[in-house]
Structures are given as structure tokens and as C-alpha cells.
C-alpha atoms as a PDB file:
ATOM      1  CA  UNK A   1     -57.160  46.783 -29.079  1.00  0.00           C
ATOM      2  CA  UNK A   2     -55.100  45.444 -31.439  1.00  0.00           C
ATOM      3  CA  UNK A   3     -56.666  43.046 -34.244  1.00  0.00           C
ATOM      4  CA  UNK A   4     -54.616  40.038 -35.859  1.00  0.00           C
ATOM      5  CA  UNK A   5     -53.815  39.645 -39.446  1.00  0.00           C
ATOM      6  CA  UNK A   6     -56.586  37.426 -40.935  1.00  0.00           C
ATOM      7  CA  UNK A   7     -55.701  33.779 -42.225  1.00  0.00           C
ATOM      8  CA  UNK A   8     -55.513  34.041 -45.807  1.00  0.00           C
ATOM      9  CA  UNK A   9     -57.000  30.094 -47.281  1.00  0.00           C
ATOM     10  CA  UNK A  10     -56.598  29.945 -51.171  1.00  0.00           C
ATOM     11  CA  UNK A  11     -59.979  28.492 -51.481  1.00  0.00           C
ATOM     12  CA  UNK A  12     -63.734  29.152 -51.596  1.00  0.00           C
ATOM     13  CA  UNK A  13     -67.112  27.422 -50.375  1.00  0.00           C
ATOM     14  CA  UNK A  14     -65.758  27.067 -46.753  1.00  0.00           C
ATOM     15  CA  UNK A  15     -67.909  25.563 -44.109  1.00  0.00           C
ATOM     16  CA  UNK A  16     -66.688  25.363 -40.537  1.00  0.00           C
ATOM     17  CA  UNK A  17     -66.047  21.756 -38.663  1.00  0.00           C
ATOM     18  CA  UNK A  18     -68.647  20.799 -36.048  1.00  0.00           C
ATOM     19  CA  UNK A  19     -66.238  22.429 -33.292  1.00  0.00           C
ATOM     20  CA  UNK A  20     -65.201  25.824 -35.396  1.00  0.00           C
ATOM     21  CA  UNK A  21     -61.144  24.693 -35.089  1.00  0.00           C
ATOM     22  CA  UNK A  22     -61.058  23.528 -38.795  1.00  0.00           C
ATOM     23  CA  UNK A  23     -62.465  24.550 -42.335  1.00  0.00           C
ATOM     24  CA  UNK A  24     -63.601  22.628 -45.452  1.00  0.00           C
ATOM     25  CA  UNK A  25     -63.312  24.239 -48.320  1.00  0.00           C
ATOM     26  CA  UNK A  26     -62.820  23.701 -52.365  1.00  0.00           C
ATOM     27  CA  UNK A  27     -59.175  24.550 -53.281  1.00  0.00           C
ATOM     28  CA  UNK A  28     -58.962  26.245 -57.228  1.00  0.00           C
ATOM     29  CA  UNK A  29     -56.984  25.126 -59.243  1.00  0.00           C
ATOM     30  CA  UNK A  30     -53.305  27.456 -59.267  1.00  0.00           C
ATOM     31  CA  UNK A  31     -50.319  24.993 -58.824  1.00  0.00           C
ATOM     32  CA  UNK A  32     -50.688  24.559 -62.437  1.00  0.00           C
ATOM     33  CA  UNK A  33     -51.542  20.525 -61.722  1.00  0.00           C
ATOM     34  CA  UNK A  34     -55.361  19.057 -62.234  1.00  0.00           C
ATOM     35  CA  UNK A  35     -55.427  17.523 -59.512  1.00  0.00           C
ATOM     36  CA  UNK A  36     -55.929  20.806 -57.308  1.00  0.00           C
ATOM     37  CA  UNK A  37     -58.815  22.158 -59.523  1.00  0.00           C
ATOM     38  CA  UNK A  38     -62.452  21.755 -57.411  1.00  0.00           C
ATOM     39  CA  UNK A  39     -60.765  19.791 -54.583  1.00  0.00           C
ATOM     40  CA  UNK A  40     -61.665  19.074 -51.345  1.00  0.00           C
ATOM     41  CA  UNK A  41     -59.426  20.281 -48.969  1.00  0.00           C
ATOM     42  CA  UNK A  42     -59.634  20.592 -44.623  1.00  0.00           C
ATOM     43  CA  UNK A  43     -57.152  22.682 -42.798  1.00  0.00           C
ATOM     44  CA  UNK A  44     -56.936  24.245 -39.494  1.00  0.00           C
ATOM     45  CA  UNK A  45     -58.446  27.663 -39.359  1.00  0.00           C
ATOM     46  CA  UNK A  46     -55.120  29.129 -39.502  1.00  0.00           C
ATOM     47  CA  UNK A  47     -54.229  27.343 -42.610  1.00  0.00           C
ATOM     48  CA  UNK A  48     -51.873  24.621 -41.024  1.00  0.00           C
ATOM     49  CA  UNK A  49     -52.386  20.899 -41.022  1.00  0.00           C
ATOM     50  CA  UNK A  50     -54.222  21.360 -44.381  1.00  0.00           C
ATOM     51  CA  UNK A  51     -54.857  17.611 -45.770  1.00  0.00           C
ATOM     52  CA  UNK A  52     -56.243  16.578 -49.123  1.00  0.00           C
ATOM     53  CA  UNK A  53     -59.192  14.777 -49.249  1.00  0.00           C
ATOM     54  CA  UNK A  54     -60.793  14.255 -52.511  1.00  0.00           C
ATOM     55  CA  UNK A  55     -58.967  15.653 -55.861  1.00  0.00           C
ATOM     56  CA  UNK A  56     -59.951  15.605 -58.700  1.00  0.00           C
ATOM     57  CA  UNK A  57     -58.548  13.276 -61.193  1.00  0.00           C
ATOM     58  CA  UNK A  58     -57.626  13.667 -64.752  1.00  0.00           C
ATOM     59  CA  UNK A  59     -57.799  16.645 -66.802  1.00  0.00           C
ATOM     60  CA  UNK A  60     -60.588  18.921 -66.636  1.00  0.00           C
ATOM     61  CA  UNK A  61     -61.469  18.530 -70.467  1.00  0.00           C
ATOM     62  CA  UNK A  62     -61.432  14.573 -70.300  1.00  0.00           C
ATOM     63  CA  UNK A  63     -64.217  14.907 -67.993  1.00  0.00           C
ATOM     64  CA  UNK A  64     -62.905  14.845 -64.506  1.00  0.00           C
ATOM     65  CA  UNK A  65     -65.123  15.500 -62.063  1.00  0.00           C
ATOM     66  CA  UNK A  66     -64.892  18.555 -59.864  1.00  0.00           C
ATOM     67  CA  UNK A  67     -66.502  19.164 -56.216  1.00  0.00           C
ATOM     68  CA  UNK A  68     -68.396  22.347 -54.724  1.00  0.00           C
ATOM     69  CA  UNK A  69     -70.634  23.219 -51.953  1.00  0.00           C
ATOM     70  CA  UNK A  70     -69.172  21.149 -48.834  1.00  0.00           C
ATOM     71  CA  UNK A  71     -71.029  20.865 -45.919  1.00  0.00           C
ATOM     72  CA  UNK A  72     -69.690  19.014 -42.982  1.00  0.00           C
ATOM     73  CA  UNK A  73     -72.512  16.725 -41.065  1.00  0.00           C
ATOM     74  CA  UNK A  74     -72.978  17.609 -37.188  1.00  0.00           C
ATOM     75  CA  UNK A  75     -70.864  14.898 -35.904  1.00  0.00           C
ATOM     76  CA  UNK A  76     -67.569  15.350 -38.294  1.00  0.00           C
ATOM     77  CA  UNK A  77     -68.005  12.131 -39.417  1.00  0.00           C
ATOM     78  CA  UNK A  78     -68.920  13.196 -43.061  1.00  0.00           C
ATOM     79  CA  UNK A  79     -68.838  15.956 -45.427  1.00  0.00           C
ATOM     80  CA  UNK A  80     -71.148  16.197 -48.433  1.00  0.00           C
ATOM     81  CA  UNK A  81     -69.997  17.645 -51.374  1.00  0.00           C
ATOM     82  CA  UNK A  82     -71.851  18.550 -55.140  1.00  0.00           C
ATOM     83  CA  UNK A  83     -70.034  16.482 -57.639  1.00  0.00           C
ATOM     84  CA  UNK A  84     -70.195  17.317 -61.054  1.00  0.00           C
ATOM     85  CA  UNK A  85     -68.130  16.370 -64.606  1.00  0.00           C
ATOM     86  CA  UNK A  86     -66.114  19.428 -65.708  1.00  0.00           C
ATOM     87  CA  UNK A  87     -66.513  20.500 -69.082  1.00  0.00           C
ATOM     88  CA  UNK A  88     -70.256  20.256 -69.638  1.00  0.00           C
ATOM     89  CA  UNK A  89     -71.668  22.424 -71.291  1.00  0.00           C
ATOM     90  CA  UNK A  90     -75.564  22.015 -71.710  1.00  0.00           C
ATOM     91  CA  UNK A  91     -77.664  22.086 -68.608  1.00  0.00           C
ATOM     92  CA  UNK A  92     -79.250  18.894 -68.742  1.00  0.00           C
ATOM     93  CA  UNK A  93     -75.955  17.142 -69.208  1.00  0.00           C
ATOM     94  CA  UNK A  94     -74.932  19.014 -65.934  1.00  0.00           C
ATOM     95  CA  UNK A  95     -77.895  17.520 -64.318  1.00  0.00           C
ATOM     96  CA  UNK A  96     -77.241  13.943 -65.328  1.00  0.00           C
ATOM     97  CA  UNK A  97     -73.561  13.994 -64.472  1.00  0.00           C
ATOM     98  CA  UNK A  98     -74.222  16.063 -61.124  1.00  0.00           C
ATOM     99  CA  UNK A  99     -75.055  14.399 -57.865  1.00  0.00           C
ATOM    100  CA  UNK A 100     -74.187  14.606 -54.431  1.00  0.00           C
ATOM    101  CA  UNK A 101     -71.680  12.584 -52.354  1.00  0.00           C
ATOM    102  CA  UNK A 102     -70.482  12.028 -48.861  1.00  0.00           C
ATOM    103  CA  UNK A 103     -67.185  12.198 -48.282  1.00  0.00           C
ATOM    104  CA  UNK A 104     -65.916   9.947 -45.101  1.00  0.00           C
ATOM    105  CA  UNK A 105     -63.598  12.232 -42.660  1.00  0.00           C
ATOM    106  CA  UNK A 106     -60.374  10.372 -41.850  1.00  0.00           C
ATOM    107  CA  UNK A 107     -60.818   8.531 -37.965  1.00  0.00           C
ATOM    108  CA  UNK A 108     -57.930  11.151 -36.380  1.00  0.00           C
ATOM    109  CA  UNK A 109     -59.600  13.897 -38.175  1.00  0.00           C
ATOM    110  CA  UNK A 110     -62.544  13.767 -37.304  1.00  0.00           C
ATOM    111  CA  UNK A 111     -61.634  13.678 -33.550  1.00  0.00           C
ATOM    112  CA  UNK A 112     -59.711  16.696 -33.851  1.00  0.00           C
ATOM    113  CA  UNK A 113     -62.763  18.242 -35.596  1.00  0.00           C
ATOM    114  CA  UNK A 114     -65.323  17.568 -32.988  1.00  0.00           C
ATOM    115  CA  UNK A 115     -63.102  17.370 -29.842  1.00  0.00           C
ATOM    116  CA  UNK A 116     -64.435  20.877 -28.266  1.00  0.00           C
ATOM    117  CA  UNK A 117     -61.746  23.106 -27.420  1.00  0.00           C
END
């Protein structure tokens, strides 16, 4: 039996689309711009078609806010993420800036997502 070469996805935090074809996941920062650092990325689950959905804007020292923990709601219509401002550093000023938001899953996306294979 032979067994493929795994899909390598710069990334972490990944949570699989209602019909297992795609992958949200938050994309580090290595391109050397801010706007890839805690970003919420979806790609196919071999790494093509990946698209860009939330980045983070600004630098992380002004405050920008960065995104963790995606989950992707049952019918791939949403995915939640953590938000939180980079930066902080006391714990209750993490817990003031930190919430949670939903994140709306472009229309031909989210078919592609949920159509079952």
C-alpha cells in the first residue's frame, strides 16, 4: 500500500468544513507583512483555492486585532472565531478587548463547503 505525501498548510487551529473537502485555519504571520499575522484563512484540504477571509489590520503593536480558535457552524454558513487586540499584556485587558465573532462564509464558498462529495 502505498501512502501519499501529506498536505503541508502553513497554519494552525484548523477545523474541517461541514463536508471535510476544506479547512479553516489561522495563518502566522511569515510573509513578513501584518496583514498575515492571526488571519483567517480557508483552503481546500490540499492547500489549493486558499482564500483570505479576515486579516488582520495594522501593525501588531498599534493594537490590531488578531483571530484564533475557528470553528465552522454545521451548515458552512459561518465560522466563529476568538478575536482579541495584539499586544496586551495584562489579563484583564485581554478579557476586555477579547470577544468572539462570526465570520460570514462567502455565498460560492459556502456551497462548495457543504455540497457533499
Amino acid at each position: 500500500m502505498v501512502i501519499p505525501q501529506p498536505t503541508r498548510i502553513k497554519g494552525s487551529e484548523a477545523t474541517w468544513s461541514p463536508n471535510s473537502q476544506y479547512v479553516a485555519y489561522i495563518e502566522p504571520k511569515h510573509s513578513g507583512r501584518a496583514s498575515e499575522a492571526g488571519s483567517l484563512v480557508v483552503a481546500k484540504i490540499d492547500g489549493t483555492e486558499r482564500q483570505l477571509l479576515v486579516g488582520v489590520e495594522g501593525k501588531p503593536e498599534s493594537g490590531a486585532y488578531l483571530f484564533s480558535v475557528p470553528m465552522w457552524s454545521p451548515r458552512g454558513d459561518y465560522i466563529a472565531v476568538h478575536r482579541t487586540r495584539a499586544g496586551l499584556q495584562d489579563i484583564e485587558q485581554v478579557e476586555a478587548e477579547s470577544d468572539i465573532v462570526l465570520i460570514s462564509v462567502p455565498e460560492t464558498l459556502r456551497a462548495a463547503a457543504t455540497k457533499q462529495p
